[in-house]
Protein backbone atom coordinates (compact mmCIF):
# COMPACT_ATOMS: atom_id res chain seq x y z
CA UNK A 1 42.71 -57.35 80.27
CA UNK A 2 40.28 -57.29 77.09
CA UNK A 3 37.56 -54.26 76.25
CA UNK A 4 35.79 -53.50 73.27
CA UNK A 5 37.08 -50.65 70.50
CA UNK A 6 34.65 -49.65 68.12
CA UNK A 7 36.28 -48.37 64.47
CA UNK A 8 34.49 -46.76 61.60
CA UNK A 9 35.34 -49.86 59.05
CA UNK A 10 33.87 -48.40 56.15
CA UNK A 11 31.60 -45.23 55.19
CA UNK A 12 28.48 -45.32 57.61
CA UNK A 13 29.54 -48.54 59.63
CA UNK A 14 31.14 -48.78 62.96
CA UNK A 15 31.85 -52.18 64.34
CA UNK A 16 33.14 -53.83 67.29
CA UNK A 17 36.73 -54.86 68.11
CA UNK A 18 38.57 -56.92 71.43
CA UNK A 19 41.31 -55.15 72.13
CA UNK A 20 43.86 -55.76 75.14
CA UNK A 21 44.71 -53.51 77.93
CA UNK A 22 48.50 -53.64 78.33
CA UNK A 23 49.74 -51.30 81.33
CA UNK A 24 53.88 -50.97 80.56
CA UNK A 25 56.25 -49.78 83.60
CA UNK A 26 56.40 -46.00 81.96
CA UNK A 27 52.58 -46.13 81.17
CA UNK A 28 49.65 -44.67 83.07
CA UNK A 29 45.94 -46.20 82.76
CA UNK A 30 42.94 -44.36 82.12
CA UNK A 31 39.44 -44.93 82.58
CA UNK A 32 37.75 -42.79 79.80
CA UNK A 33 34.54 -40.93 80.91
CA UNK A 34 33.34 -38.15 78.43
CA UNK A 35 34.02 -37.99 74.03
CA UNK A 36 33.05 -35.54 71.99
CA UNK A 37 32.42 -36.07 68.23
CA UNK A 38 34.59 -33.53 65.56
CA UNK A 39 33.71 -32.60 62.14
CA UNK A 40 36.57 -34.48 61.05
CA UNK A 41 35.26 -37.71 62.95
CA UNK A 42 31.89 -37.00 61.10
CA UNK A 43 33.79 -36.75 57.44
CA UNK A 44 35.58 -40.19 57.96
CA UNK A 45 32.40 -42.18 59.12
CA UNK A 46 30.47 -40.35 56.17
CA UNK A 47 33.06 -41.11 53.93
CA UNK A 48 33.50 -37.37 53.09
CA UNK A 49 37.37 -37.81 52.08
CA UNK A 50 39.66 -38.80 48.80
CA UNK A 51 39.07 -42.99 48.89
CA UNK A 52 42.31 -43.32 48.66
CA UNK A 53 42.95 -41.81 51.83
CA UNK A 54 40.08 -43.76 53.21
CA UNK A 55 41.37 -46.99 52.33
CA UNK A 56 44.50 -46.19 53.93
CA UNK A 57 42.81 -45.44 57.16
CA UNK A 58 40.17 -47.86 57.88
CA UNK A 59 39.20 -49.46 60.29
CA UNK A 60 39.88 -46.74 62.46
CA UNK A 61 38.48 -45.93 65.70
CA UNK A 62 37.61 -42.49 66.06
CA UNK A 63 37.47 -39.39 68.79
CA UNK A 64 39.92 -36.80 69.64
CA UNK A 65 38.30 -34.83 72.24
CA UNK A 66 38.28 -37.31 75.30
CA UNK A 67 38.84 -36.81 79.57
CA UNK A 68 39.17 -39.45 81.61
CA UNK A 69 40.40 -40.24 85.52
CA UNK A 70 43.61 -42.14 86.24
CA UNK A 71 42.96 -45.87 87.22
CA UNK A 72 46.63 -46.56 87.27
CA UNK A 73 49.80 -45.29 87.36
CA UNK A 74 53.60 -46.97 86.74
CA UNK A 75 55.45 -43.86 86.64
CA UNK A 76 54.04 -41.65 89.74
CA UNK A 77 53.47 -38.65 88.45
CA UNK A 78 49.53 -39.00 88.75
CA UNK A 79 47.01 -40.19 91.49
CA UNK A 80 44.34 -42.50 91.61
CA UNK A 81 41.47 -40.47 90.71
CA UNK A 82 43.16 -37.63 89.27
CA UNK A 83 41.05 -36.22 86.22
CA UNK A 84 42.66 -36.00 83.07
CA UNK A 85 42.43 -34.55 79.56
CA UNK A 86 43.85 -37.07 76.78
CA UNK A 87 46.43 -35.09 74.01
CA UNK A 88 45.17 -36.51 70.98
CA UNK A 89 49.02 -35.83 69.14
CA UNK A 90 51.93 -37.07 70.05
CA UNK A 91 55.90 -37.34 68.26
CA UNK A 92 58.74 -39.83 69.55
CA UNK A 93 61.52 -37.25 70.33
CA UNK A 94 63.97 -39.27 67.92
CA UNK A 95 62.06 -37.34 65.15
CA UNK A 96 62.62 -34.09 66.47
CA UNK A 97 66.01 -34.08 66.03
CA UNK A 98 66.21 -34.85 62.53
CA UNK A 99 67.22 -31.85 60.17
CA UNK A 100 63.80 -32.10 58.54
CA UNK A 101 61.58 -31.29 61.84
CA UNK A 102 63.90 -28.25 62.93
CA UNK A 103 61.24 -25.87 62.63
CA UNK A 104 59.16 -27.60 64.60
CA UNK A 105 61.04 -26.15 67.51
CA UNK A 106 59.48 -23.08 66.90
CA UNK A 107 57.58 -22.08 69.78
CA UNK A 108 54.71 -20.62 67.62
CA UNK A 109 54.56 -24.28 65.74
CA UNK A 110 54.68 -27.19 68.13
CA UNK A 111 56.24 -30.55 67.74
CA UNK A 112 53.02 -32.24 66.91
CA UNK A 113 53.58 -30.91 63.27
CA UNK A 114 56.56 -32.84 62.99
CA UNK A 115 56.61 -35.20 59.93
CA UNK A 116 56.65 -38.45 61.71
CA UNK A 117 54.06 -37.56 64.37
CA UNK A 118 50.72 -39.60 65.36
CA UNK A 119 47.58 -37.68 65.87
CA UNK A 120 44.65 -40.18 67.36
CA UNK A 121 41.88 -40.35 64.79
CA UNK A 122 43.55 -39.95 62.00
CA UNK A 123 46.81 -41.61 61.84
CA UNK A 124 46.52 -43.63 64.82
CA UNK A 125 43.46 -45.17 66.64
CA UNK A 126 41.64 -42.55 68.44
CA UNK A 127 39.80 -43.11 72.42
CA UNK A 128 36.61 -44.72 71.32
CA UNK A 129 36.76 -47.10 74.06
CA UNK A 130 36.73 -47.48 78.10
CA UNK A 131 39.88 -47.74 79.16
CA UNK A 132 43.17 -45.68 77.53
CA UNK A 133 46.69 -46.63 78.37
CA UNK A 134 49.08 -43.08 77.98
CA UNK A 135 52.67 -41.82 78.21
CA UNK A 136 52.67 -39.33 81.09
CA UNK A 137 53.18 -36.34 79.04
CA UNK A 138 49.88 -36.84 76.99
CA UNK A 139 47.98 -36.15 79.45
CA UNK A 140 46.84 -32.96 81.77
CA UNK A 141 45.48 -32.57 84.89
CA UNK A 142 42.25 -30.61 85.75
CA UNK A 143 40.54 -29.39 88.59
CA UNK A 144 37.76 -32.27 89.73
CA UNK A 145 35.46 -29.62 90.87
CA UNK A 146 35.41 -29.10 86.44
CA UNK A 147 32.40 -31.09 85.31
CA UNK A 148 33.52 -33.92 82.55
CA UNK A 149 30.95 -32.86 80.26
CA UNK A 150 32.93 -29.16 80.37
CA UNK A 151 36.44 -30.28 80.95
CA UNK A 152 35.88 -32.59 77.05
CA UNK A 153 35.47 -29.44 75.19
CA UNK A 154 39.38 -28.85 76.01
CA UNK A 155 40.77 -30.35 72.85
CA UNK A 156 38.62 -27.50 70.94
CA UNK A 157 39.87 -24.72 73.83
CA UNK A 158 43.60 -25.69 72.77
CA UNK A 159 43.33 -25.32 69.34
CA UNK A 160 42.00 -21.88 69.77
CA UNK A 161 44.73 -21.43 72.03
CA UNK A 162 47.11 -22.70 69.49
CA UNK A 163 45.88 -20.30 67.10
CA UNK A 164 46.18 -17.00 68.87
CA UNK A 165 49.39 -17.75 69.58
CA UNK A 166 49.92 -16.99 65.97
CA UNK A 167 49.18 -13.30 66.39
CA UNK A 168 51.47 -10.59 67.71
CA UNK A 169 48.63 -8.63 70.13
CA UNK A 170 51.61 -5.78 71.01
CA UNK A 171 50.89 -5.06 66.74
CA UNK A 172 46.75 -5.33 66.69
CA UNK A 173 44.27 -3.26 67.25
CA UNK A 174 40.94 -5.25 65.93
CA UNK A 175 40.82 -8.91 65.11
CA UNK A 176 37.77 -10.35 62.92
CA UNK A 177 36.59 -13.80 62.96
CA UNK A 178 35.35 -15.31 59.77
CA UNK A 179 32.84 -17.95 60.91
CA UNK A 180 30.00 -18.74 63.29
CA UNK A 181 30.32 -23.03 63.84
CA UNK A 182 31.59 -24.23 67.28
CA UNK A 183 35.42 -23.95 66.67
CA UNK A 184 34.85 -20.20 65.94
CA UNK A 185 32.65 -19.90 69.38
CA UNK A 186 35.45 -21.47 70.96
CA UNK A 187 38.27 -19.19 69.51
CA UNK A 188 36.17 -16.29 70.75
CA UNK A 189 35.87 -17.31 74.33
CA UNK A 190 39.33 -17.97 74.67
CA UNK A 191 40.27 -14.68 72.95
CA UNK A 192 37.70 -12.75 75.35
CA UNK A 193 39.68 -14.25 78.84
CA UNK A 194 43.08 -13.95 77.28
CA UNK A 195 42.38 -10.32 75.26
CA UNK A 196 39.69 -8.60 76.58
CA UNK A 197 41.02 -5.01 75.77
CA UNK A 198 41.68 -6.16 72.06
CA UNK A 199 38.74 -4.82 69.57
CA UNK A 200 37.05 -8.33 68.16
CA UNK A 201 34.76 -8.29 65.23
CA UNK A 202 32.69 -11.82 64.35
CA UNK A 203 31.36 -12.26 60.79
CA UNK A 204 28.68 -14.89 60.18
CA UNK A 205 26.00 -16.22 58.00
CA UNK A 206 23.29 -17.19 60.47
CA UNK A 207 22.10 -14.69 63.16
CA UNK A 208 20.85 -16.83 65.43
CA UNK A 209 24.08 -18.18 66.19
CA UNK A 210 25.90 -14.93 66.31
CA UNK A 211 23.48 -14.08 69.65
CA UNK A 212 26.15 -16.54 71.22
CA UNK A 213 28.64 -13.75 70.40
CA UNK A 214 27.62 -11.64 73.28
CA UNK A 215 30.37 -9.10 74.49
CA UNK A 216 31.45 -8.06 70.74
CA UNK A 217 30.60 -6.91 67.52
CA UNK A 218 28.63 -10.28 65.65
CA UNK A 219 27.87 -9.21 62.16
CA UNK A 220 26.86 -10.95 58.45
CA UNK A 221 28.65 -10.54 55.74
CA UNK A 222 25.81 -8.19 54.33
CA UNK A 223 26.01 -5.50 57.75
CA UNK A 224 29.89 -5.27 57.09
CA UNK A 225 30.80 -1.22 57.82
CA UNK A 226 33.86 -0.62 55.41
CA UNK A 227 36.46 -1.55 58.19
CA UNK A 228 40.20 -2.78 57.39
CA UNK A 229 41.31 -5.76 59.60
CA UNK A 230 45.34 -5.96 60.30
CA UNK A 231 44.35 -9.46 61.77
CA UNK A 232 41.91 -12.34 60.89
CA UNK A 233 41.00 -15.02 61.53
CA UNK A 234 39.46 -18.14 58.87
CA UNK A 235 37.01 -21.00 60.70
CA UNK A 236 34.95 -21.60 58.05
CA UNK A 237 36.06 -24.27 56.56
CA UNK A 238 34.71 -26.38 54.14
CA UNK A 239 33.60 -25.24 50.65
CA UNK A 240 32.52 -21.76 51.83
CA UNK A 241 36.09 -21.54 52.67
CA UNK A 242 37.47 -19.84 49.48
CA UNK A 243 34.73 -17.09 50.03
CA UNK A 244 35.17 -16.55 53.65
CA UNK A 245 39.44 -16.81 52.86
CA UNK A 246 38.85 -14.04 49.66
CA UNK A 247 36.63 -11.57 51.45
CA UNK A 248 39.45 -11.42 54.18
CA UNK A 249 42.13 -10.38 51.62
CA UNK A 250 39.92 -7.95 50.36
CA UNK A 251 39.45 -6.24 53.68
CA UNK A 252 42.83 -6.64 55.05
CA UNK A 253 44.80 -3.76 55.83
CA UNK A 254 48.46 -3.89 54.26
CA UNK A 255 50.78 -6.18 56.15
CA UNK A 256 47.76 -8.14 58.06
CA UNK A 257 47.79 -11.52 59.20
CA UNK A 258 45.62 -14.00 57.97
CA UNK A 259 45.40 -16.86 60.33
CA UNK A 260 43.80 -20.00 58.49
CA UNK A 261 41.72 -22.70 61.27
CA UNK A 262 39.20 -23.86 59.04
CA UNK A 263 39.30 -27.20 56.90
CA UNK A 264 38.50 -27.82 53.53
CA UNK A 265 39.00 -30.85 51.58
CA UNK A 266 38.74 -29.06 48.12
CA UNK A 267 41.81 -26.98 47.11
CA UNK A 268 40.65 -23.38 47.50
CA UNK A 269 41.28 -20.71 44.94
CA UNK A 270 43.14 -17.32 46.57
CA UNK A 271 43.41 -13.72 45.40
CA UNK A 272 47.00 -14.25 45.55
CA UNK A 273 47.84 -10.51 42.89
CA UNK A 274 46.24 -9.19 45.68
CA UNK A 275 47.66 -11.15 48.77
CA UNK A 276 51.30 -9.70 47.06
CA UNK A 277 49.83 -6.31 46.70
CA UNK A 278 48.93 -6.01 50.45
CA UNK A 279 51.94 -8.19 51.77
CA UNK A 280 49.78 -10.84 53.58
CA UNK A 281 50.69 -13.27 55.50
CA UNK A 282 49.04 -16.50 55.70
CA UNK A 283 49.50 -19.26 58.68
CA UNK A 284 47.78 -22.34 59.02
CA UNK A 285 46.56 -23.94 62.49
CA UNK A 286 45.16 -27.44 62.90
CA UNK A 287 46.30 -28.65 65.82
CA UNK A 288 47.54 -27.59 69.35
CA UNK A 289 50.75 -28.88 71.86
CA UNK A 290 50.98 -30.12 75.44
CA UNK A 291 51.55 -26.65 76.56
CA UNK A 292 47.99 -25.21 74.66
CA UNK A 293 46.33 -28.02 76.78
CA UNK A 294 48.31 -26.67 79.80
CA UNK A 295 46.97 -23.36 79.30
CA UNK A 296 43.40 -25.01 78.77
CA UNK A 297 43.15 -26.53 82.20
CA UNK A 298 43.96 -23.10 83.15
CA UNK A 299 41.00 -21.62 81.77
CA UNK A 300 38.57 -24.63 82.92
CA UNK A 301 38.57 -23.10 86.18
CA UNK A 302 37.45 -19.35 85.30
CA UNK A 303 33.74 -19.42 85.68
CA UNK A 304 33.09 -17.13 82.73
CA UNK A 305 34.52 -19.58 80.56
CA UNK A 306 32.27 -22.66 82.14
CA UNK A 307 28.99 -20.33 81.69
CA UNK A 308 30.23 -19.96 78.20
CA UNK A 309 30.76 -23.81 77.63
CA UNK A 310 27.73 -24.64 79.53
CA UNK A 311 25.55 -23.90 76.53
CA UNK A 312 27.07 -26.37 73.91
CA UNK A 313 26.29 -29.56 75.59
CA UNK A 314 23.37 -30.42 73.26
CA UNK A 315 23.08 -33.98 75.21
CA UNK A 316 24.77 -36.44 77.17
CA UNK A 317 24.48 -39.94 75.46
CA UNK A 318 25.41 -43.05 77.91
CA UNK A 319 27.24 -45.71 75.48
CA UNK A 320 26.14 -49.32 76.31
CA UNK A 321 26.13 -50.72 72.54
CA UNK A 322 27.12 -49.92 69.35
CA UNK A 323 23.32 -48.46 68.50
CA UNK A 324 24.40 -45.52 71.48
CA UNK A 325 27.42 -44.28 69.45
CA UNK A 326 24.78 -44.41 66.13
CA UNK A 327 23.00 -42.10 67.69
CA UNK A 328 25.31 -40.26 68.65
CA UNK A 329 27.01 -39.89 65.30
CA UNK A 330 23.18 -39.01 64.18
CA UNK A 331 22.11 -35.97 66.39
CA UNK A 332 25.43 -34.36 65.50
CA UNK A 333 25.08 -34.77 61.81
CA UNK A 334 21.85 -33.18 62.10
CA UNK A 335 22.99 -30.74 63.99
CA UNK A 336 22.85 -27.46 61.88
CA UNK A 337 21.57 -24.68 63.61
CA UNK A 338 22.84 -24.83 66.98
CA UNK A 339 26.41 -24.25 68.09
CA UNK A 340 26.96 -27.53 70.49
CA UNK A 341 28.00 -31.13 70.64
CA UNK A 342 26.26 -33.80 71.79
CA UNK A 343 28.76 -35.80 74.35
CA UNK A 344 29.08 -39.61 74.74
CA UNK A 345 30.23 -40.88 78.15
CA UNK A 346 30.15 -44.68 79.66
């Protein structure tokens, strides 16, 4: 069986490839239905990275936030018609086992960290095309009463998952979040299910994006009231990063943990005299594990959390050509003033 992949093949270009549909024994076959475009799929087709790493990466077909419905399955564990989300990272367990990954045991961590694992869109081709061919384990069911067009946002759900994990809630009492893009939306709906008695505090730059903040304190930098944070929390990303980063150290109460989502291809300069003065502790998060996506199809069923997603689909963009993913690509790069994504489907 033969379908087309389309791959970013150079900055601003996105071409067409054949490439075969091969359903092994121990494989299940998905029919993809809704993608969502990430910042980091934006900074590859721009060309916004180090060439060198570009070169090593194209052609690459992009998209890490895909669902999908099972067509096929070898290995039983699914049903025909069962609605899935696709794990974007994935790690052959051979690796785990070497002295080098050990930490990635770490329930905090996750095995996708693991040096010799594949993420898809980055080091491995990502779900830009119809039809998806999985291991079992990289995928999760959701409930088909979930719309698509909510259930694609899960990727983004599971790394905010991923990174509250990182703090100890039995040793908080009020959590900021630096940032007001779409991750940091995310990261507060999830915190609002999972810690609703926890004081949150959002810090932003534009206020017409922090109305999305409803049910907590959304600030700008400029109305901050002299508080000390023993937890926050970095999606900022970016070259504003180093500000966003700096102005947390300086409000940190001694011992806080600073927990570090956003990404920046610059290095970023630190207070670090004063990260050893206050005994900080930084943690990074990038990605999330099969059991973050586990908890995500969880939360897909609470209505607050649909009401709250409901919002962010910008537009719905049927993909018959390469011209429909252009577009695509084009409404979210214009995209700055409204916290959404604008979804491709077939």
């Amino acid at each position: 069986m033969f379908q087309l992949l389309y791959k970013v093949t150079s900055p601003g270009v996105i071409e067409e490839f054949v490439d075969t549909v091969d359903l092994e024994e121990n494989k299940v076959l998905v029919k993809v239905d809704y993608m969502a475009i990430c910042k980091a799929d934006i900074r590859y087709f721009l060309g916004l990275r180090d060439p060198a790493i570009l070169n090593q990466k194209y052609p690459l077909a992009p998209i890490h936030e895909a669902v999908g419905h099972v067509v096929k399955d070898n290995t039983g564990k699914y049903k025909i018609g069962d609605k899935v989300i696709l794990i974007p990272n994935s790690v052959e367990e051979k690796y785990l086992k070497d002295f080098e990954n050990r930490r990635c045991a770490r329930k905090y961590l996750g095995n996708n960290y693991a040096i010799h694992s594949s993420f898809c869109s980055s080091s491995s081709d990502g779900f830009l095309k119809q039809f998806y061919v999985a291991e079992p384990e990289l995928l999760v069911r959701y409930d088909d009463k979930i719309p698509a067009k909510i259930a694609v946002f899960s990727e983004l759900l599971s790394v905010a998952v991923a990174g509250l994990r990182r703090i100890n809630f039995n040793e908080t009492d009020h959590v900021a979040i630096f940032g007001d893009g779409i991750l940091a939306y995310i990261t507060y709906i999830v915190f609002k299910h999972d810690h609703p008695d926890t004081k949150l505090t959002v810090y932003g730059v534009d206020k017409n994006k922090l109305k999305m903040f409803k049910d907590c304190e959304a600030r700008t930098y400029n109305e901050y009231q002299g508080e000390k944070y023993d937890t926050m929390i970095e999606i900022v990303g970016g070259k504003y990063s180093a500000d966003a980063i700096n102005t947390m150290i300086d409000w940190a109460t001694v011992g806080a943990d600073l927990i570090l989502m956003g990404v920046s291809e610059e290095k970023v300069p630190l207070n670090t005299r004063l990260v050893l003065e206050k005994g900080l502790s930084l943690k990074g998060v990038t990605r999330s594990d099969n059991k973050d996506f586990e908890h995500v199809a969880k939360l897909l069923k609470e209505k607050t959390v649909q009401e709250r997603i409901l919002p962010m689909v910008l537009s719905e963009i049927t993909i018959n050509s390469v011209n429909d993913i252009y577009q695509a690509y084009t409404k979210d790069i214009e995209n700055k003033s409204i916290i959404g994504k604008n979804l491709m489907k077939w």
